[in-house]
Structures are given as structure tokens and as C-alpha cells.
Protein backbone atom coordinates (compact mmCIF):
# COMPACT_ATOMS: atom_id res chain seq x y z
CA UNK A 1 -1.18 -12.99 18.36
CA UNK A 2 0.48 -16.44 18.49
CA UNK A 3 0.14 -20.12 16.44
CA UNK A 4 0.06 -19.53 12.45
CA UNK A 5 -1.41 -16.22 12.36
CA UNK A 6 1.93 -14.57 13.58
CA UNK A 7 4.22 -16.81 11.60
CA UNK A 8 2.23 -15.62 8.53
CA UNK A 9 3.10 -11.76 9.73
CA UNK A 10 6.63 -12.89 10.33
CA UNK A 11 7.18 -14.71 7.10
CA UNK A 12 5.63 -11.51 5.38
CA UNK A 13 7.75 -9.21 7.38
CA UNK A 14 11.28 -11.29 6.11
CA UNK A 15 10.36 -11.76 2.47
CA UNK A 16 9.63 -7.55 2.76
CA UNK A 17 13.13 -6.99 4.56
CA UNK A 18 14.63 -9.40 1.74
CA UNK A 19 12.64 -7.64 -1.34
CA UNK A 20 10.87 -11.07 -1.72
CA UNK A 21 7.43 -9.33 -1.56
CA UNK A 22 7.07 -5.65 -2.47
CA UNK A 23 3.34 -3.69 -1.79
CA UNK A 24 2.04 -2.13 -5.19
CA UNK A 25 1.56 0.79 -5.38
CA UNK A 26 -0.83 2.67 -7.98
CA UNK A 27 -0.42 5.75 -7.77
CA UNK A 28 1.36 8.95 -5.55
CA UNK A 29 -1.15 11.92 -5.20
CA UNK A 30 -0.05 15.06 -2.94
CA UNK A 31 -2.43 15.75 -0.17
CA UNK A 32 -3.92 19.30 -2.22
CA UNK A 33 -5.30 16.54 -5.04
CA UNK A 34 -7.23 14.62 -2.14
CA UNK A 35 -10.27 14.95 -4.90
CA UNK A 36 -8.55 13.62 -7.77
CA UNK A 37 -7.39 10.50 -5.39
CA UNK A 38 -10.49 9.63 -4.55
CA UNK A 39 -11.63 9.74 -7.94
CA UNK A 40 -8.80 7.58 -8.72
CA UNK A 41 -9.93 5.21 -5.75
CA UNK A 42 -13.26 4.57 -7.21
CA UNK A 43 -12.60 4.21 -10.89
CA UNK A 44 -12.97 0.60 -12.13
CA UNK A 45 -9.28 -1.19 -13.05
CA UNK A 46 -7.18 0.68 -10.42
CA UNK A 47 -4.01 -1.53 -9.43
CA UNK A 48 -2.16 -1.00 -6.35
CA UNK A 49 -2.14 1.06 -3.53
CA UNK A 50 -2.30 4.80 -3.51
CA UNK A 51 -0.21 6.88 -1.93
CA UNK A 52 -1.02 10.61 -0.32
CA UNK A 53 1.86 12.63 0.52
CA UNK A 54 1.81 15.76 3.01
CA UNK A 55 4.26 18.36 3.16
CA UNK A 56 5.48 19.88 6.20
């Protein structure tokens, strides 16, 4: 990647290091609600990300 396109990434990647841009996240569903998650997905007026967690 070279030009503009990678100082976009690299400008992203400093404002996240410096808290200047944080991702949104939605929602935090544990792996055994995978259903519920992607009913949550789908549903109309979701904001953010969501997040599935696994356990070890």
C-alpha cells in the first residue's frame, strides 16, 4: 500500500494510539448467545460494532 491510502491507515492508527478516534461498539454478546447476536445484527437502529467473546 503506498501514496494516500496508507497515510489515511497511519493517521487512523495515531489518532487510535492517542484516543482521538475510538471504534463503537454496540454491544458484547458471549459466544453461547451467537443467536441472540445475530438477531441483534439484523434489527433496524443497531449502533456500533458487536462484540463476541469466547472463553477458553
Amino acid at each position: 500500500m503506498t501514496g494516500p491510502r496508507r497515510a489515511g491507515h497511519r493517521d487512523r492508527a495515531r489518532r487510535l494510539r492517542t484516543g482521538a478516534l475510538a471504534p463503537v461498539i454496540g454491544r458484547t454478546f458471549d459466544l453461547s448467545d451467537i443467536a441472540e447476536a445475530h438477531r441483534y445484527l439484523e434489527a433496524n437502529g443497531r449502533t456500533g460494532k458487536i462484540i463476541v467473546t469466547v472463553q477458553r
